[in-house]
C-alpha atoms as a PDB file:
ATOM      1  CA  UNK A   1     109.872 -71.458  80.843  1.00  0.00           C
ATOM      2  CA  UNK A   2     111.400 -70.358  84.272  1.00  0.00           C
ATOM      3  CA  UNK A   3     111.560 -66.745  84.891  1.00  0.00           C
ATOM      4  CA  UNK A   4     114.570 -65.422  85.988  1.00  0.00           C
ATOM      5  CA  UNK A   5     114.963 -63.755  89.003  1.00  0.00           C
ATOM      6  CA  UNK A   6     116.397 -60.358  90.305  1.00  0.00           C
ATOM      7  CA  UNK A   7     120.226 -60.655  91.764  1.00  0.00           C
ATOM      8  CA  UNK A   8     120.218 -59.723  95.827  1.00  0.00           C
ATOM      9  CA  UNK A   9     122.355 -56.916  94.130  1.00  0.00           C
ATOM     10  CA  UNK A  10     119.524 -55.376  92.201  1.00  0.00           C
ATOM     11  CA  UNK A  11     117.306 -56.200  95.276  1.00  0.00           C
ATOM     12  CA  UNK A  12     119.189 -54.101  97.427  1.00  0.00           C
ATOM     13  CA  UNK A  13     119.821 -51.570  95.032  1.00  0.00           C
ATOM     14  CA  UNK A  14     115.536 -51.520  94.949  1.00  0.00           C
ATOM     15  CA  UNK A  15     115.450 -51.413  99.222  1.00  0.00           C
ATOM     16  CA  UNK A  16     117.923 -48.764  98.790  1.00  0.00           C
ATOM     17  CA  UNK A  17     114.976 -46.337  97.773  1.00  0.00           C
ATOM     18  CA  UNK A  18     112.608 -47.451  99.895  1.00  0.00           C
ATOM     19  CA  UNK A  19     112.677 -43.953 102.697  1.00  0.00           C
ATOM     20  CA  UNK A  20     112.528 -44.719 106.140  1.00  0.00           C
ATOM     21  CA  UNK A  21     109.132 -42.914 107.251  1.00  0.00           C
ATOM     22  CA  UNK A  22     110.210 -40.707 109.913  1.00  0.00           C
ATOM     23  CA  UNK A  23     113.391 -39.478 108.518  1.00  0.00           C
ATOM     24  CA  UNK A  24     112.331 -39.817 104.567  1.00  0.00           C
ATOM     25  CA  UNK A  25     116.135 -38.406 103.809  1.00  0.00           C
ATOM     26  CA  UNK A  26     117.487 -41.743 104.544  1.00  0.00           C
ATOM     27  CA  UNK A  27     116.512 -44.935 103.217  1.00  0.00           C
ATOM     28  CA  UNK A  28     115.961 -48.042 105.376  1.00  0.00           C
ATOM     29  CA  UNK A  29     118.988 -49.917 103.775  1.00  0.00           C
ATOM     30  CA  UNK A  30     121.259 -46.484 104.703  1.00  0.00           C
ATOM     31  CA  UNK A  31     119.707 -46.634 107.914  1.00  0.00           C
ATOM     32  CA  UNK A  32     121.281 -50.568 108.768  1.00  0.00           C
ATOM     33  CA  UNK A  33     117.590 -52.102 109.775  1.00  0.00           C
ATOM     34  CA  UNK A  34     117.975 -54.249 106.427  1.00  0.00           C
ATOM     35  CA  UNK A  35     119.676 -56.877 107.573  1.00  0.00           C
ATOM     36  CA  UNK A  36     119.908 -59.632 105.231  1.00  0.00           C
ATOM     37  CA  UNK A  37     118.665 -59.946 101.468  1.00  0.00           C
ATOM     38  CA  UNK A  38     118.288 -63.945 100.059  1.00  0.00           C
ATOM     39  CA  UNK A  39     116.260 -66.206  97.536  1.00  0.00           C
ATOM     40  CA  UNK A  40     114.882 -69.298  99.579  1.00  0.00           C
ATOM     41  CA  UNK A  41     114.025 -71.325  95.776  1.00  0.00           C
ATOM     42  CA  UNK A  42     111.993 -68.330  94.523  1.00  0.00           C
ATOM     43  CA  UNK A  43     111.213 -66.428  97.649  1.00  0.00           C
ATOM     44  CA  UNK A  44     113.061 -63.957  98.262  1.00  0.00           C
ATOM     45  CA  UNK A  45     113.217 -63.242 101.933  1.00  0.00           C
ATOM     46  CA  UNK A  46     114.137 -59.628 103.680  1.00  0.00           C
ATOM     47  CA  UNK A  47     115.354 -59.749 107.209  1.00  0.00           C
ATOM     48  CA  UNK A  48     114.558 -56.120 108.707  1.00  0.00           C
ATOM     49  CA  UNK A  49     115.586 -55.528 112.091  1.00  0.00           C
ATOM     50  CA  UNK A  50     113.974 -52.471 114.019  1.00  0.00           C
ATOM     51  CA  UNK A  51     115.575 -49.623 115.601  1.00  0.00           C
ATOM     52  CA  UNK A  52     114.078 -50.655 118.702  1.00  0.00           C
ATOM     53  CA  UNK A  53     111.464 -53.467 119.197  1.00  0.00           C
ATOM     54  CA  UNK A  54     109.051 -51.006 120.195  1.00  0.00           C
ATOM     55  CA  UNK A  55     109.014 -48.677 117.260  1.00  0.00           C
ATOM     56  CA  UNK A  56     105.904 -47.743 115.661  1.00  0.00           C
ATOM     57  CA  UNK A  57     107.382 -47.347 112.291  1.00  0.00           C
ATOM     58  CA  UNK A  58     108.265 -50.407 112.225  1.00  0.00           C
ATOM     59  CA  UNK A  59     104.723 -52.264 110.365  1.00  0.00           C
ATOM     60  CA  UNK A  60     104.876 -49.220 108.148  1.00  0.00           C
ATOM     61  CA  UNK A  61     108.406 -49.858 107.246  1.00  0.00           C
ATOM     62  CA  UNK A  62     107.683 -53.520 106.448  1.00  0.00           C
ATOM     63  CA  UNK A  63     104.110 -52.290 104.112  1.00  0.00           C
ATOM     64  CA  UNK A  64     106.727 -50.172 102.293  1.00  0.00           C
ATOM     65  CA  UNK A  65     109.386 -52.573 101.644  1.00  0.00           C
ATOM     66  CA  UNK A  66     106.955 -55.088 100.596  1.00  0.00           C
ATOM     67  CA  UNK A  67     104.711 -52.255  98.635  1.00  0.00           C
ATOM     68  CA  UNK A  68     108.208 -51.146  96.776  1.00  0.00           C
ATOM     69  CA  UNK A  69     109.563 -54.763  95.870  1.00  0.00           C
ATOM     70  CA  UNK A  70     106.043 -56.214  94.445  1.00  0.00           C
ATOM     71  CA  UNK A  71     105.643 -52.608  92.012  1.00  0.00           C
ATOM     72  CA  UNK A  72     109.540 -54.343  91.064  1.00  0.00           C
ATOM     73  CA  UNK A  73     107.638 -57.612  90.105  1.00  0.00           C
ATOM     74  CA  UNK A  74     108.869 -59.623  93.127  1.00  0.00           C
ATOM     75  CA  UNK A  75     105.964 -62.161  93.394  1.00  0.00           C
ATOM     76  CA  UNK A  76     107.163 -64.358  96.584  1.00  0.00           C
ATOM     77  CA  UNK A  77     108.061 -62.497  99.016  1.00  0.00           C
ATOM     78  CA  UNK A  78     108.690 -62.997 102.486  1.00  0.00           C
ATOM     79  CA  UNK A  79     109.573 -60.499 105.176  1.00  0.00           C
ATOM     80  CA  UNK A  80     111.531 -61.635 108.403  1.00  0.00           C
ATOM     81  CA  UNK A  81     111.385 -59.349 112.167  1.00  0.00           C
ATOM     82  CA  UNK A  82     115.322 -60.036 113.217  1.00  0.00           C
ATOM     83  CA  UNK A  83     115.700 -58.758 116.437  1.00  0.00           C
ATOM     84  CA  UNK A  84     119.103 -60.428 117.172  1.00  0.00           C
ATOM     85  CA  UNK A  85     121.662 -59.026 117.140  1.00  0.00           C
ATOM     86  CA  UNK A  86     119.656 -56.146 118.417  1.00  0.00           C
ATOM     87  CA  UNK A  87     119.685 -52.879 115.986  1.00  0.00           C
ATOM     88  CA  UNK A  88     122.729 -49.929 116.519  1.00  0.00           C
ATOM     89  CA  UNK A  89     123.157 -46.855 115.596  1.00  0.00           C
ATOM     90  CA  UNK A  90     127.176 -48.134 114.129  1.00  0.00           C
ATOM     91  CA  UNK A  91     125.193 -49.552 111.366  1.00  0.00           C
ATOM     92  CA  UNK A  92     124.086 -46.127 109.901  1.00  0.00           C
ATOM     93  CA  UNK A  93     126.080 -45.953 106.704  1.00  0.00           C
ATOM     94  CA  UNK A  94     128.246 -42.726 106.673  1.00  0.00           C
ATOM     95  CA  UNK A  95     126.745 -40.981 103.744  1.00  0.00           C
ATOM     96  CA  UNK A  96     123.111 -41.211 105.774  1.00  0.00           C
ATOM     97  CA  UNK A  97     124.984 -39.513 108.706  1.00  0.00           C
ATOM     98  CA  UNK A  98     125.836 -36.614 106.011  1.00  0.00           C
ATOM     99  CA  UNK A  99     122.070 -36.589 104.928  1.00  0.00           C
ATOM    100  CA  UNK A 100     120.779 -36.701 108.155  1.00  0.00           C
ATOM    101  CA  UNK A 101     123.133 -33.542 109.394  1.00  0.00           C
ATOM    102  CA  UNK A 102     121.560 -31.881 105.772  1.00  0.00           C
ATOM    103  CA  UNK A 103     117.973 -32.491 107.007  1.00  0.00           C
ATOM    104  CA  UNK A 104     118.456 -30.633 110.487  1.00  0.00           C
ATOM    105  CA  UNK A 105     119.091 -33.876 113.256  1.00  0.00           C
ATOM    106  CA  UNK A 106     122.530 -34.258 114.843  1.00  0.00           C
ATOM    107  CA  UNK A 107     123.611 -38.066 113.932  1.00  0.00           C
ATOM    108  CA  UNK A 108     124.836 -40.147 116.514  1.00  0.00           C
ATOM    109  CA  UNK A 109     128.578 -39.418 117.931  1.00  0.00           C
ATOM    110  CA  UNK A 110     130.796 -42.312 116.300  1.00  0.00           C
ATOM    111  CA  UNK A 111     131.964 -44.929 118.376  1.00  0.00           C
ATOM    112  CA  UNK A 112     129.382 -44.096 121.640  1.00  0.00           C
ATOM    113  CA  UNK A 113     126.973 -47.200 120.567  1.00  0.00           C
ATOM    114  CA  UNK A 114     128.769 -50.274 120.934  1.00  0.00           C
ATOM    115  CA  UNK A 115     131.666 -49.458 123.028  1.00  0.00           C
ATOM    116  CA  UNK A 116     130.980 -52.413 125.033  1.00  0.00           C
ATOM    117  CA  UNK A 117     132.101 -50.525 128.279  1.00  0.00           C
ATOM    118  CA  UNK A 118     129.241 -50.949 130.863  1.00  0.00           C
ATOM    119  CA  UNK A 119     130.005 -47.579 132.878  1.00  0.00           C
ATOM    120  CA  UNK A 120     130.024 -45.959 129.719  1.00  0.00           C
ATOM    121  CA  UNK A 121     126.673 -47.511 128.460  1.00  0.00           C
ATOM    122  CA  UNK A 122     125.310 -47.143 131.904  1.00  0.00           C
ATOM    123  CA  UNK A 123     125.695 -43.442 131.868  1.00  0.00           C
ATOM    124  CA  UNK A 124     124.538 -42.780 128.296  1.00  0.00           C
ATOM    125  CA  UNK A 125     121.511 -44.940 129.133  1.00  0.00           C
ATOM    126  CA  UNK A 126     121.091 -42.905 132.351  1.00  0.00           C
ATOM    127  CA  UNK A 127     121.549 -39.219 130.484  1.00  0.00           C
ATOM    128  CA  UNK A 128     124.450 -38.385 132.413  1.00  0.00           C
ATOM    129  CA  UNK A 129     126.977 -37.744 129.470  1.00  0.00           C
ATOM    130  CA  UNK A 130     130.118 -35.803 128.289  1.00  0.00           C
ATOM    131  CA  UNK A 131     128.959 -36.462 124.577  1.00  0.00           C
ATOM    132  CA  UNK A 132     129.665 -33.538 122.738  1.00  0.00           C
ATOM    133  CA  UNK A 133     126.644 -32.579 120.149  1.00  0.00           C
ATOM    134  CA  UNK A 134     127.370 -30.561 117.085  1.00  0.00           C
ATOM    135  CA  UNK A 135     124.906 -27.905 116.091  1.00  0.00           C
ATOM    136  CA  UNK A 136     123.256 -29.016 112.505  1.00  0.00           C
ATOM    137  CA  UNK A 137     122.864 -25.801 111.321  1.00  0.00           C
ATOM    138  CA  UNK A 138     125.963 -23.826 112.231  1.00  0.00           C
ATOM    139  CA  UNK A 139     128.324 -26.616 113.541  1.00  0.00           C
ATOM    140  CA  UNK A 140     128.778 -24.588 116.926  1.00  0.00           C
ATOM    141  CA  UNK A 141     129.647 -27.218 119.760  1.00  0.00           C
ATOM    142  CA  UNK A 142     127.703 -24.448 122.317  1.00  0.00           C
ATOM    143  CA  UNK A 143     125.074 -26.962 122.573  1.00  0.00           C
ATOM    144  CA  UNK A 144     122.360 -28.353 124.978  1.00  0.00           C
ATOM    145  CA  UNK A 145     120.007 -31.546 126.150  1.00  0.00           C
ATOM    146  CA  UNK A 146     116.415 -29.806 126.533  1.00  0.00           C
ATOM    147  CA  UNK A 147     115.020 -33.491 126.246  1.00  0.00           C
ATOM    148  CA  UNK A 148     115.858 -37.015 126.539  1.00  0.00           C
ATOM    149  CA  UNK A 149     113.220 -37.077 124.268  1.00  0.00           C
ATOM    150  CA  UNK A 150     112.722 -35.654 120.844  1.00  0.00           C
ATOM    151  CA  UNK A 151     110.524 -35.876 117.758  1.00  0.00           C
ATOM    152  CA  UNK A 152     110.518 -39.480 117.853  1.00  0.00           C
ATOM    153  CA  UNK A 153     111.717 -41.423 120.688  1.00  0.00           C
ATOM    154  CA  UNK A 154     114.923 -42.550 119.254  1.00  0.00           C
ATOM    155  CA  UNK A 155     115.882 -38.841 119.107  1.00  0.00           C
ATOM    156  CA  UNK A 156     116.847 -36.357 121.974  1.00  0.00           C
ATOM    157  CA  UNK A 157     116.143 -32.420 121.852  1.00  0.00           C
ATOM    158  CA  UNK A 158     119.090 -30.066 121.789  1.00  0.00           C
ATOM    159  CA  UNK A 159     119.041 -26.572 121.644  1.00  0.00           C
ATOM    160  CA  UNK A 160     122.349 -24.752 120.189  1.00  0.00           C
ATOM    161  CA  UNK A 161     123.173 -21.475 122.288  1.00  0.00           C
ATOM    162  CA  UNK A 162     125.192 -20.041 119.585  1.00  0.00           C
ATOM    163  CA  UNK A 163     122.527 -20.049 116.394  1.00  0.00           C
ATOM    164  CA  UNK A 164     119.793 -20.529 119.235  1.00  0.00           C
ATOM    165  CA  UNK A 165     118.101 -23.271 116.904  1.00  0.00           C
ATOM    166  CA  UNK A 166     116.395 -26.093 118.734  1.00  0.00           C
ATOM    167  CA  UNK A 167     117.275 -29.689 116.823  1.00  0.00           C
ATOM    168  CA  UNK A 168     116.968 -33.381 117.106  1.00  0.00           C
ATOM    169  CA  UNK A 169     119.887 -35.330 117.931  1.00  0.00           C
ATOM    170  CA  UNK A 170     120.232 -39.216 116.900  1.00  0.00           C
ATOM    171  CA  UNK A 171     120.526 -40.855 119.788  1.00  0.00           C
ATOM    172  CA  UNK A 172     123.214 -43.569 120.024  1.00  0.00           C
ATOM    173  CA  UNK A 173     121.655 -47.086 120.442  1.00  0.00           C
END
């Protein structure tokens, strides 16, 4: 008797509650860094890219997707690092944008991560930007950079001098 095994559609559905550690709000398939979802006979293989190919989350991330999918009963499994093309911010689904404004941290300003324009990216990589940052908490555009670097180093620190509230903001990738 062959078991039968669980559509990519309930696999994904399954990787859609599997939070990403350092923003638990959002989960890693809302985030964009699951990539790809197949069987290979009956192995079912995850491609995960990470933010960045540095990030520290990123071993955790895989212990969790493989922790969630074998409670599931997935018995093969087989997790694959994609690094090409290279993680973006564009691949945040819109309803984790909403969740991450909920939780306190600015999401990244649509459209800045894959312009494609080299001054552009050149001066975003640089810090030197126009990029207009909404306050989480009140929505006032009266904001700040205190920090290139925030909680996590995919995140700046902004400061809002309307509600005074310090926050993270997403940095676009």
């Amino acid at each position: 008797m062959t078991a039968v095994l669980p559509t990519t559609d309930q696999v994904w559905q399954w990787l859609g509650e599997v939070p990403d550690p350092e923003i638990p709000v959002v989960s890693v398939t809302e985030l964009g860094i699951v990539r790809d979802v197949r069987w290979d006979g009956d192995t079912l293989v995850v491609a995960v890219t990470p933010t960045y190919s540095g990030c520290p989350a990123t071993a955790f991330i895989d212990l969790e997707i493989e922790r969630h999918l074998r409670e599931k009963g997935i018995g093969k499994l087989r997790l694959e690092r994609r690094l090409s093309p290279a993680w973006t911010t564009d691949w945040i689904a819109p309803e984790a944008r909403d969740k991450l404004k909920a939780f306190g941290i600015a999401p990244p300003v649509e459209g800045t991560a894959s312009d494609g324009r080299l001054a552009a990216r050149a001066a975003r990589l640089s810090g030197e930007t126009n990029l207009v940052i909404e306050c989480p908490r009140c929505g006032s555009t009266n904001t700040e950079k205190v920090s290139q670097f925030g909680s996590t180093p995919c995140k700046a620190s902004y400061r809002c001098k309307d509600c005074l509230e310090p926050f993270d903001y997403f940095k676009c990738i």
